[in-house]
C-alpha atoms as a PDB file:
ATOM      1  CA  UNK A   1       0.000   0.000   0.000  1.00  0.00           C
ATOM      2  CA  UNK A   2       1.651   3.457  -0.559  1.00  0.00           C
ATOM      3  CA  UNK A   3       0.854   6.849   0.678  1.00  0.00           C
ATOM      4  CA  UNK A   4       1.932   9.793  -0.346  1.00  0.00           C
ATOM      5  CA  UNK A   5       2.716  12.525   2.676  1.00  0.00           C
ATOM      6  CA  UNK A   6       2.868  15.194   0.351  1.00  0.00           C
ATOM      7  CA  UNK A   7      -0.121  17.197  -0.066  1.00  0.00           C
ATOM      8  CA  UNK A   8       0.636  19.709  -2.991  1.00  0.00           C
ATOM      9  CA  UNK A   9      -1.643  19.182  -5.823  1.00  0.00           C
ATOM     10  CA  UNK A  10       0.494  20.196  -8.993  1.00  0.00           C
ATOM     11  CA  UNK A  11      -2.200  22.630 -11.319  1.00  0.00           C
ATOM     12  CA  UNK A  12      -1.747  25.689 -13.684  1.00  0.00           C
ATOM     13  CA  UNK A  13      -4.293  28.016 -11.097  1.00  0.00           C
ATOM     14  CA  UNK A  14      -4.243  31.577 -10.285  1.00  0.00           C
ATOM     15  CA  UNK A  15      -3.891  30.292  -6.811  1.00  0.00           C
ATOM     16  CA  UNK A  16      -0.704  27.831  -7.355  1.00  0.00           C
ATOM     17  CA  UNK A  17       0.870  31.334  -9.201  1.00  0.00           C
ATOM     18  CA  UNK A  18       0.476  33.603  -5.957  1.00  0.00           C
ATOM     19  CA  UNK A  19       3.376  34.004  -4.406  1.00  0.00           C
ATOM     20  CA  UNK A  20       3.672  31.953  -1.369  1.00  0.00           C
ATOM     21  CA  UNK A  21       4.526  34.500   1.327  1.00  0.00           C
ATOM     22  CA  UNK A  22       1.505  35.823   0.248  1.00  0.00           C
ATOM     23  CA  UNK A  23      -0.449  32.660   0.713  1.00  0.00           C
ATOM     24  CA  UNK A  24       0.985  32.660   4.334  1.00  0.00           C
ATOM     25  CA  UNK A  25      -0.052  35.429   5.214  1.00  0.00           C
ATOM     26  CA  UNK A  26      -3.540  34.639   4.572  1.00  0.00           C
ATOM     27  CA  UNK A  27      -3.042  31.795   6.623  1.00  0.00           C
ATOM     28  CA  UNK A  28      -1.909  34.017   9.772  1.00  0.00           C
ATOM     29  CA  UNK A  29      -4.314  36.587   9.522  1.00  0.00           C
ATOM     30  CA  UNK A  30      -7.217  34.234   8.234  1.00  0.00           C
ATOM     31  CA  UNK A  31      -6.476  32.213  11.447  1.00  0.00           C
ATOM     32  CA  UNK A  32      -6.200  35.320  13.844  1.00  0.00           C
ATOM     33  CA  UNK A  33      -9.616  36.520  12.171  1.00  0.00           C
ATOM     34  CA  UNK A  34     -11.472  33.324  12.686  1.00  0.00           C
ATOM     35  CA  UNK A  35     -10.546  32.661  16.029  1.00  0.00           C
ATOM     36  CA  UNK A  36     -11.731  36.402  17.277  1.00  0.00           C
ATOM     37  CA  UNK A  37     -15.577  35.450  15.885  1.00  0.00           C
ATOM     38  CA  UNK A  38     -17.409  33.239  18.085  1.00  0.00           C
ATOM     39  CA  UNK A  39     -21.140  33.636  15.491  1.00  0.00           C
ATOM     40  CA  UNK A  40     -22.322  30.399  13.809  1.00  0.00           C
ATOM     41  CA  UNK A  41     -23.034  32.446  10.250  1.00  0.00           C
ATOM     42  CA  UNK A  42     -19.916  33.728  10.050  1.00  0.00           C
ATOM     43  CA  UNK A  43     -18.237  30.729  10.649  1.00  0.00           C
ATOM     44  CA  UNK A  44     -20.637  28.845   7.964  1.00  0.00           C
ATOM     45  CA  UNK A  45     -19.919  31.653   5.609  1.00  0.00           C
ATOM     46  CA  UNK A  46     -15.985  31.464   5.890  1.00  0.00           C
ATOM     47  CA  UNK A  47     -16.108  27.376   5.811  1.00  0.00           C
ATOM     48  CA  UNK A  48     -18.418  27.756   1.988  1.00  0.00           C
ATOM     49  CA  UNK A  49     -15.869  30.379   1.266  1.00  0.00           C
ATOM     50  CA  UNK A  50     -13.004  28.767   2.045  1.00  0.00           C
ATOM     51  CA  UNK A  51     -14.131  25.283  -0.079  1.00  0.00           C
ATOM     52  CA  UNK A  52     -15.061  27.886  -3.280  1.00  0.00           C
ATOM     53  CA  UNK A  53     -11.609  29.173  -3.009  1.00  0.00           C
ATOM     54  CA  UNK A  54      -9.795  25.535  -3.045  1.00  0.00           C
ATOM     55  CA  UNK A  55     -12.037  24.202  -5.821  1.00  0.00           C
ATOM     56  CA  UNK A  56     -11.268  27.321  -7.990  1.00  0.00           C
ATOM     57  CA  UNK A  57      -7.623  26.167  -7.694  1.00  0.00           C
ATOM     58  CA  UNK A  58      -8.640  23.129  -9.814  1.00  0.00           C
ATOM     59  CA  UNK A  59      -7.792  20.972  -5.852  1.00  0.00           C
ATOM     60  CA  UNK A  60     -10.441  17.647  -6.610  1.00  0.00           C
ATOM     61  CA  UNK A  61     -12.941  17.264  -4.306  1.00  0.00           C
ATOM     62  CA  UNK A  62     -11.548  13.950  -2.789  1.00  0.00           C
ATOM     63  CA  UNK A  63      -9.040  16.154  -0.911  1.00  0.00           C
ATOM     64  CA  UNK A  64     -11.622  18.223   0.789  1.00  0.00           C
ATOM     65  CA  UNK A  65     -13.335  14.795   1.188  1.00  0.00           C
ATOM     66  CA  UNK A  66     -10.140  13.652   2.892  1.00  0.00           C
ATOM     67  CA  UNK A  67      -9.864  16.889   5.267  1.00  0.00           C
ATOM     68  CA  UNK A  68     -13.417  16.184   6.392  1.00  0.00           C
ATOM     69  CA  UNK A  69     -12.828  12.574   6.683  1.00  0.00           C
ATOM     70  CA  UNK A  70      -9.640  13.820   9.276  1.00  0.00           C
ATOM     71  CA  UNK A  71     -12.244  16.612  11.069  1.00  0.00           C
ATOM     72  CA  UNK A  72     -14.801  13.897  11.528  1.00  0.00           C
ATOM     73  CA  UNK A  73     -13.804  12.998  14.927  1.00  0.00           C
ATOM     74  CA  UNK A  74     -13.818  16.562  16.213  1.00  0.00           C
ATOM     75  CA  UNK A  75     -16.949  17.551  14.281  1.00  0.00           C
ATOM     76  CA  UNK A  76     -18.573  14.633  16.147  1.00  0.00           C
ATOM     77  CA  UNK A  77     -16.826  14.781  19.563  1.00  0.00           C
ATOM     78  CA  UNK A  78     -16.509  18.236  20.569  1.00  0.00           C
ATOM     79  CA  UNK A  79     -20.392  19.566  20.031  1.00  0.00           C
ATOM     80  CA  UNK A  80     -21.329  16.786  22.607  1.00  0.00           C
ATOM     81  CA  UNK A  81     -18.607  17.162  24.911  1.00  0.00           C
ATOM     82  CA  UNK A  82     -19.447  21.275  25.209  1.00  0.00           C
ATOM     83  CA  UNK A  83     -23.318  20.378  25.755  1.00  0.00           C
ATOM     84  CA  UNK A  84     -22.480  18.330  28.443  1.00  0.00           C
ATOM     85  CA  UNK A  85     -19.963  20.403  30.071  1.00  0.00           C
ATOM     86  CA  UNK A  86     -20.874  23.809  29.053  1.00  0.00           C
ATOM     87  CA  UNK A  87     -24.507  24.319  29.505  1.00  0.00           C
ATOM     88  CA  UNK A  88     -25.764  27.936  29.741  1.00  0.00           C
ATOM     89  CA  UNK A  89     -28.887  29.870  29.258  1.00  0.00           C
ATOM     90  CA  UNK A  90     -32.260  29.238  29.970  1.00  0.00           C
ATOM     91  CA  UNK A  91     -33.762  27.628  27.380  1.00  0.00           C
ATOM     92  CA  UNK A  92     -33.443  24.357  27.876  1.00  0.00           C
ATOM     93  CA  UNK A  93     -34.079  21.745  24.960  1.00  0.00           C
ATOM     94  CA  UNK A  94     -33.560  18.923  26.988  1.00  0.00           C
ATOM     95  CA  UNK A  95     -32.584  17.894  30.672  1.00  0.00           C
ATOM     96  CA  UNK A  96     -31.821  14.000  31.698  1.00  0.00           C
ATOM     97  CA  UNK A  97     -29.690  13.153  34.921  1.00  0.00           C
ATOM     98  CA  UNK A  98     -27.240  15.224  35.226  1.00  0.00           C
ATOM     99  CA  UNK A  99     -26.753  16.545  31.856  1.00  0.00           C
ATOM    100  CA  UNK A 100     -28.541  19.826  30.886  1.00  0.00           C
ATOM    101  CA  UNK A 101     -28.988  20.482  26.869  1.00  0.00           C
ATOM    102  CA  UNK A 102     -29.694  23.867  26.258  1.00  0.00           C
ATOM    103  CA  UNK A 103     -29.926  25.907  22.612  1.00  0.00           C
ATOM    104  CA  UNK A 104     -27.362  28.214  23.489  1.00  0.00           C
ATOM    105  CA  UNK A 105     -24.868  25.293  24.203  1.00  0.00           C
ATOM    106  CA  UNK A 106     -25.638  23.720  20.953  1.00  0.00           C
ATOM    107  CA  UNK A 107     -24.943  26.741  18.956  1.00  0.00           C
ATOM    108  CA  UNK A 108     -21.943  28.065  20.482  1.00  0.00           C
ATOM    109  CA  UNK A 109     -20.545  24.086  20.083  1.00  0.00           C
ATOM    110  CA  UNK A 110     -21.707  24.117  16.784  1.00  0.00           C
ATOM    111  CA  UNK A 111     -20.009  27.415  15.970  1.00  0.00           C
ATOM    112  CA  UNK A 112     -16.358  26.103  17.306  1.00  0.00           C
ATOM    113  CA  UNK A 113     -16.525  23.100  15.260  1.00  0.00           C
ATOM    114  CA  UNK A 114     -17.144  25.206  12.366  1.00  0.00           C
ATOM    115  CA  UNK A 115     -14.636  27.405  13.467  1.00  0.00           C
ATOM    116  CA  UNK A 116     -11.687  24.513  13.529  1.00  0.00           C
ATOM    117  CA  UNK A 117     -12.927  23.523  10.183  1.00  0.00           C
ATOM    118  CA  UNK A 118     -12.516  26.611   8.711  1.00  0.00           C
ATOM    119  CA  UNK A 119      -9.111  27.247  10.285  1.00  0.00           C
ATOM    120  CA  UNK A 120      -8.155  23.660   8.926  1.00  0.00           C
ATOM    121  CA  UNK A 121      -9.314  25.145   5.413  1.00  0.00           C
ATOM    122  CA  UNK A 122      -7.333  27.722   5.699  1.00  0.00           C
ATOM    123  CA  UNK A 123      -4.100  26.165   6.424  1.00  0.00           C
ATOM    124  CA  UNK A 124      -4.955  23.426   3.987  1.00  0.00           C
ATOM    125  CA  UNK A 125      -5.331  25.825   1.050  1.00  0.00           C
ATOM    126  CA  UNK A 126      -1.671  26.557   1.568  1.00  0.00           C
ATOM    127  CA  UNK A 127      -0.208  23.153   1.847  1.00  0.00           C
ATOM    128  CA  UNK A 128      -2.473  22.058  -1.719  1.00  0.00           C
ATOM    129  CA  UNK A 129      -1.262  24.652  -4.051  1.00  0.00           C
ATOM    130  CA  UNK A 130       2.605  25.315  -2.772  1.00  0.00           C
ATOM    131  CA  UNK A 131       5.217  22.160  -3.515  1.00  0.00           C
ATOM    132  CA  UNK A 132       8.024  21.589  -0.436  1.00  0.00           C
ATOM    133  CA  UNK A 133      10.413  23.103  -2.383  1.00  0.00           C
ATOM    134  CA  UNK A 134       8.287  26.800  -2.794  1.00  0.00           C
ATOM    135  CA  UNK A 135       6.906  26.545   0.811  1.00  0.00           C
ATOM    136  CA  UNK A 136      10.558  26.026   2.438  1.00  0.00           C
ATOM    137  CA  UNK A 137      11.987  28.849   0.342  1.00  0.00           C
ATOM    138  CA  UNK A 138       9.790  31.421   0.624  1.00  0.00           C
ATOM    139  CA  UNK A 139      10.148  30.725   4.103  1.00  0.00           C
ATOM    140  CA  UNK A 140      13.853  31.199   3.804  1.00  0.00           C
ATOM    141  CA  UNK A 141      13.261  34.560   2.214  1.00  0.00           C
ATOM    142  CA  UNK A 142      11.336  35.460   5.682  1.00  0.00           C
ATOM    143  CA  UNK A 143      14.625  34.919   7.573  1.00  0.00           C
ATOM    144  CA  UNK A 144      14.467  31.384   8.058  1.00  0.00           C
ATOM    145  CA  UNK A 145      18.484  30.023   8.183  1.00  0.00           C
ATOM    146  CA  UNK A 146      19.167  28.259   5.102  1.00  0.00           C
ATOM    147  CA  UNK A 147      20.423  25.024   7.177  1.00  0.00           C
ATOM    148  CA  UNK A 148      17.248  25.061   8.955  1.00  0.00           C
ATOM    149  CA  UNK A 149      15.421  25.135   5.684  1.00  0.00           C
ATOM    150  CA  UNK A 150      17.407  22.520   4.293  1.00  0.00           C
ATOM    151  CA  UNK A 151      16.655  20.167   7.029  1.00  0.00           C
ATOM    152  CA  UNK A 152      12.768  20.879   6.929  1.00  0.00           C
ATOM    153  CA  UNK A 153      13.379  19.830   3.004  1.00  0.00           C
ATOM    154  CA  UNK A 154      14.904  16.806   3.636  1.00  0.00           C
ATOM    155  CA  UNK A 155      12.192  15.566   6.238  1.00  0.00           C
ATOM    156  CA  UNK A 156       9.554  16.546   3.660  1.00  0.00           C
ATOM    157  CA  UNK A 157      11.502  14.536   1.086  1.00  0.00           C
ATOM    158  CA  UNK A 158      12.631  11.440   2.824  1.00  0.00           C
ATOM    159  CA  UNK A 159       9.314  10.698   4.782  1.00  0.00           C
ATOM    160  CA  UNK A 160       7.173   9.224   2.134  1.00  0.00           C
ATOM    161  CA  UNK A 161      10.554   7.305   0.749  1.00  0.00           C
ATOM    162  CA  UNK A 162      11.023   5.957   4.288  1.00  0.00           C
ATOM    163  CA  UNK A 163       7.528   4.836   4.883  1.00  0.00           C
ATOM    164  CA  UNK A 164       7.479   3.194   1.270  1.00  0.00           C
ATOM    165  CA  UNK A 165      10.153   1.488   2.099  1.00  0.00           C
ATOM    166  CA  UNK A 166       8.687   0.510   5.981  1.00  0.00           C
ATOM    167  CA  UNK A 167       5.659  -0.889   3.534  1.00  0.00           C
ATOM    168  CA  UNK A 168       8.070  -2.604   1.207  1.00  0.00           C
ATOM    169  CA  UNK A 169       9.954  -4.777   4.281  1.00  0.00           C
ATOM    170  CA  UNK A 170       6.797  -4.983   5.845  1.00  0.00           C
ATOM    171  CA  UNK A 171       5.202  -7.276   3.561  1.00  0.00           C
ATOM    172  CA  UNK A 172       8.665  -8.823   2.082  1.00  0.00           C
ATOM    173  CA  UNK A 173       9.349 -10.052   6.135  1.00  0.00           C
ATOM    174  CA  UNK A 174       5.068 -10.964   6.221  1.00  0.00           C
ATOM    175  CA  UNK A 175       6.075 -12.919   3.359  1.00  0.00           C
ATOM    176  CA  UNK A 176       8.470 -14.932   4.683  1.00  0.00           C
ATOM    177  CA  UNK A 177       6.613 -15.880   7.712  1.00  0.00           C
ATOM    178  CA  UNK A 178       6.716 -12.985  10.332  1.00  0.00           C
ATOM    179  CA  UNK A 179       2.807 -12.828  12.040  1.00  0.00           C
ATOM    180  CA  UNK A 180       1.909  -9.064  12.908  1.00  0.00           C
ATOM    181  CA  UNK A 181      -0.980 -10.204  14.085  1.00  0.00           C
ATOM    182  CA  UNK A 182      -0.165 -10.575  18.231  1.00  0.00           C
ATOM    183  CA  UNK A 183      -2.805  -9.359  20.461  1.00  0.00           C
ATOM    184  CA  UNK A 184      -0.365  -8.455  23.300  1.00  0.00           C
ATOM    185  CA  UNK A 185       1.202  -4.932  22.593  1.00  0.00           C
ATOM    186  CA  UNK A 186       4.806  -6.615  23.757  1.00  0.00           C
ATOM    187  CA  UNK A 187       4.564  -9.364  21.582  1.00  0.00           C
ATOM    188  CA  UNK A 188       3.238  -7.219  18.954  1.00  0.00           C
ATOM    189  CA  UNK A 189       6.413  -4.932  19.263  1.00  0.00           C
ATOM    190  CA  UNK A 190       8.433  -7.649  19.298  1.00  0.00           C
ATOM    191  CA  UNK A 191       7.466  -8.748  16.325  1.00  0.00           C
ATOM    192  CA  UNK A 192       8.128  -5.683  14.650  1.00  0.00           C
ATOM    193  CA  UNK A 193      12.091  -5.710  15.135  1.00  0.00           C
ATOM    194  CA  UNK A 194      13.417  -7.329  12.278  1.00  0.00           C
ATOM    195  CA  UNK A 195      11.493  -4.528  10.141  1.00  0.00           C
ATOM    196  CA  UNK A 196      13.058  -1.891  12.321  1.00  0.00           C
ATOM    197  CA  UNK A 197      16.677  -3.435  12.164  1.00  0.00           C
ATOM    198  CA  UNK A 198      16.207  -2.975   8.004  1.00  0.00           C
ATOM    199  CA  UNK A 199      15.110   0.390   8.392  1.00  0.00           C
ATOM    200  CA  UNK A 200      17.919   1.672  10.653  1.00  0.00           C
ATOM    201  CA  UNK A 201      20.085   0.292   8.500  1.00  0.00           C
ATOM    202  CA  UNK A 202      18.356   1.694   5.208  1.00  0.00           C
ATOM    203  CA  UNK A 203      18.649   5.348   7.283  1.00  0.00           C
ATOM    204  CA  UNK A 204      22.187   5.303   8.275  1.00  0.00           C
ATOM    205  CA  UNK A 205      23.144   3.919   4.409  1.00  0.00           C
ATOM    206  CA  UNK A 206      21.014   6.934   2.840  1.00  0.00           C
ATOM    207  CA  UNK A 207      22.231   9.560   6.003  1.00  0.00           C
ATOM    208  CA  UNK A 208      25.802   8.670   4.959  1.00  0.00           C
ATOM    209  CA  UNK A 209      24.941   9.248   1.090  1.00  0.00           C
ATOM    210  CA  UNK A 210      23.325  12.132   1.320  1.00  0.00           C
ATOM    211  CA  UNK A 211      25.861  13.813   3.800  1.00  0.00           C
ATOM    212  CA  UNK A 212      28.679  12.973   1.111  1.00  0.00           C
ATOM    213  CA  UNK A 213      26.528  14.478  -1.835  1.00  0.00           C
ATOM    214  CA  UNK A 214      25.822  17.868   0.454  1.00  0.00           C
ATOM    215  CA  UNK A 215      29.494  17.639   1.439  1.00  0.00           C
ATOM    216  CA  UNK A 216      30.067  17.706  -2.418  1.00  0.00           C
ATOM    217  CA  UNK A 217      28.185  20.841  -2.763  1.00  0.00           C
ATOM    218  CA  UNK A 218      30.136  22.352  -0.159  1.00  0.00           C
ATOM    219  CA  UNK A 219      27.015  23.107   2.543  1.00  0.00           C
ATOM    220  CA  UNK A 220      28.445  24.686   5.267  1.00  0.00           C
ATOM    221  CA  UNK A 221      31.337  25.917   3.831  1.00  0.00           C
ATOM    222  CA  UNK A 222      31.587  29.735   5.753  1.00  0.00           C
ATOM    223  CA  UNK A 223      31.306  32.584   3.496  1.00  0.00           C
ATOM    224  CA  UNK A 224      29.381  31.191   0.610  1.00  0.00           C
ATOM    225  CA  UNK A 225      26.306  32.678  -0.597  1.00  0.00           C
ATOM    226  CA  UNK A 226      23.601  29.735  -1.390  1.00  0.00           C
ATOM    227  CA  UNK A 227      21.379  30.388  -4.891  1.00  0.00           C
ATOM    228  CA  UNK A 228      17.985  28.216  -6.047  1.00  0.00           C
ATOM    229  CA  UNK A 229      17.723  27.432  -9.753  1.00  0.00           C
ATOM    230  CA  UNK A 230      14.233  29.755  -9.225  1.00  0.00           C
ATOM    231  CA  UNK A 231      14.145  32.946  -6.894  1.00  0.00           C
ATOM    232  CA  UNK A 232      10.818  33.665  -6.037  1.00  0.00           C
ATOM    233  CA  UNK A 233       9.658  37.159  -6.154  1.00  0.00           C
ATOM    234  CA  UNK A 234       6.673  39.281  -5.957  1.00  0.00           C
ATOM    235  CA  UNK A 235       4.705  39.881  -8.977  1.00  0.00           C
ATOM    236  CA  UNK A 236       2.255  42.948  -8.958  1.00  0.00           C
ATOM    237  CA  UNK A 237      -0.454  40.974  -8.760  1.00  0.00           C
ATOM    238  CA  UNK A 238       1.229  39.561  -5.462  1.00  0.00           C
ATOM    239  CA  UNK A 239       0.794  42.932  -4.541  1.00  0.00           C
ATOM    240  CA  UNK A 240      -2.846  43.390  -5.185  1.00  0.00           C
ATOM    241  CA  UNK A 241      -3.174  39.954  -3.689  1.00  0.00           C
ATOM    242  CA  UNK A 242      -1.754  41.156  -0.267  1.00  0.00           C
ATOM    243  CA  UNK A 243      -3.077  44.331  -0.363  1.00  0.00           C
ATOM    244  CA  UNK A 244      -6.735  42.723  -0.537  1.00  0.00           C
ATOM    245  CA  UNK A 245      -6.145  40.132   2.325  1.00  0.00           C
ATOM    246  CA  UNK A 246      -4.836  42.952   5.038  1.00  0.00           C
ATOM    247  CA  UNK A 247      -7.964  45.299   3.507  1.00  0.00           C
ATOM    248  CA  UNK A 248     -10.263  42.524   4.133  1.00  0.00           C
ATOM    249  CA  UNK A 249      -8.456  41.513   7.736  1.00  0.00           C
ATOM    250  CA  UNK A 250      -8.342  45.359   8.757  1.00  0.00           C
ATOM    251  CA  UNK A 251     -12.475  45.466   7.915  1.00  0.00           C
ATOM    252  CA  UNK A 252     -13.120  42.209  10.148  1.00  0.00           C
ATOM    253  CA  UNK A 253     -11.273  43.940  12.905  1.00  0.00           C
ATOM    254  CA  UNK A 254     -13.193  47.034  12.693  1.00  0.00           C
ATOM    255  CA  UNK A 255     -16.627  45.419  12.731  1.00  0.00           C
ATOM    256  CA  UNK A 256     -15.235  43.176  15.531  1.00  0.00           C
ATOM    257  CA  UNK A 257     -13.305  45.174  18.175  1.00  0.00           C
ATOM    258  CA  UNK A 258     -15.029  48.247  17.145  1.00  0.00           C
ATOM    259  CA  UNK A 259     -18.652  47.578  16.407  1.00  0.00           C
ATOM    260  CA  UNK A 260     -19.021  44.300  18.401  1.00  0.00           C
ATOM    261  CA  UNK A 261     -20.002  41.865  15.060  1.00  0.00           C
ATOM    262  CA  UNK A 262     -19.610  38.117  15.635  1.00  0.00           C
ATOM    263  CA  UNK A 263     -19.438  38.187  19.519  1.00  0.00           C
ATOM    264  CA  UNK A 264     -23.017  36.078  19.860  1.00  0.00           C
ATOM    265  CA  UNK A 265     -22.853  32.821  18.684  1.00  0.00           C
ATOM    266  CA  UNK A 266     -26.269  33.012  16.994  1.00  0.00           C
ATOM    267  CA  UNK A 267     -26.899  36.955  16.468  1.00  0.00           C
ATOM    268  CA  UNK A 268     -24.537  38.058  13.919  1.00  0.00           C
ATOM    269  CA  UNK A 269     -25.044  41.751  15.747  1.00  0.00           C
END
């Protein structure tokens, strides 16, 4: 079975061409803007916004369908865990034992599920349409060290090649005989050691190769300037871009912190 860890979905969209500093800032203020509204509309409205924006980057809907799949738990667990533990107001839609349901509870439960669905559309709207390579430099650009950035690369590289190969000795040792199937967590982990004696070895074989080929390319070496093949740099419509998300961040604050918007979490004022 393989699996790919790498969540950038490769397309020609207007989205994939902004420049990916820009894209992160989105992500920081979109997240700082959600989490200051508490109102069940205006999380709704952000969530439908946020899915119209991913599908207009050409991202197919069994990625969102995966995201939800992932928020399921949450969606399901946190709504009941707030009505039980959070009860407030007075109209109560139902009372049994000790638990007290009320329609304020369910709202404002339903309105921070909503909320960490959104926020997980945000950040996911970043990680679909920039590769590894785009998203670690641009954060290099910001100041990131260059080392630092290089390491972050490498994980995000080697990670789906070491878990294909994890599935490759897997089922070569299951083939041979090994049983995975122990009910005992010791046994179980047991078990599993022959698999991890390949892998550390595979690790410390590619470790040694790829420290020779960065050795080669003289990383490290004091005084030398590192280049990319491509710089990334703002276009103008970068500019517009940026200049529209701290426009539309600087309005939400305004009708938040000045005018009191999205403080009920049914009322939207």
């Amino acid at each position: 079975m393989s699996f790919n860890f790498d969540l950038y979905v490769p397309r020609p969209s207007w989205l994939h061409r902004v420049d990916p500093r820009v894209k992160l800032a989105f992500v920081v203020l979109g997240t700082v803007a959600l989490l200051s509204f508490q109102n069940l509309w205006i999380m709704l409205a952000a969530l439908i916004a946020l899915q119209a924006l991913i599908l207009s980057a050409g991202v197919p809907r069994d990625r969102l369908a995966w995201v939800w799949r992932a928020m399921l738990p949450l969606n399901i667990m946190i709504p009941i865990l707030w009505v039980i533990f959070y009860p407030e107001g007075e109209q109560t839609l139902l009372h049994f034992g000790f638990v007290r349901v009320t329609a304020i509870s369910v709202v404002r439960g339903a309105a921070l599920v909503l909320r960490l669905d959104a926020i997980a559309f945000v950040w996911f709207s970043w990680l679909f349409t920039t590769d590894q390579g785009t998203l670690v430099g641009s954060l290099v650009k910001l100041g990131l060290p260059y080392n630092w950035g290089l390491v972050l690369a490498l994980s995000l590289r080697y990670i789906p090649t070491f878990y294909g190969l994890f599935s490759v000795v897997r089922d070569a040792q299951q083939s041979r005989g090994l049983d995975l199937s122990q009910e005992r967590w010791s046994e179980r982990l047991r078990a599993y050691l022959p698999i991890l004696t390949a892998m550390i070895i595979s690790a410390l074989r590619t470790a040694e190769k790829l420290g020779m080929a960065l050795e080669s390319r003289a990383l490290g070496l004091p005084g030398v300037r590192r280049t990319n093949y491509r710089e990334i740099a703002f276009r103008s419509l970068d500019y517009v871009y940026l200049g529209i998300i701290l426009a539309l961040f600087a309005g939400l604050a305004l009708l938040r912190w000045r005018y009191g918007w999205g403080v009920h979490p049914f009322y939207i004022f």
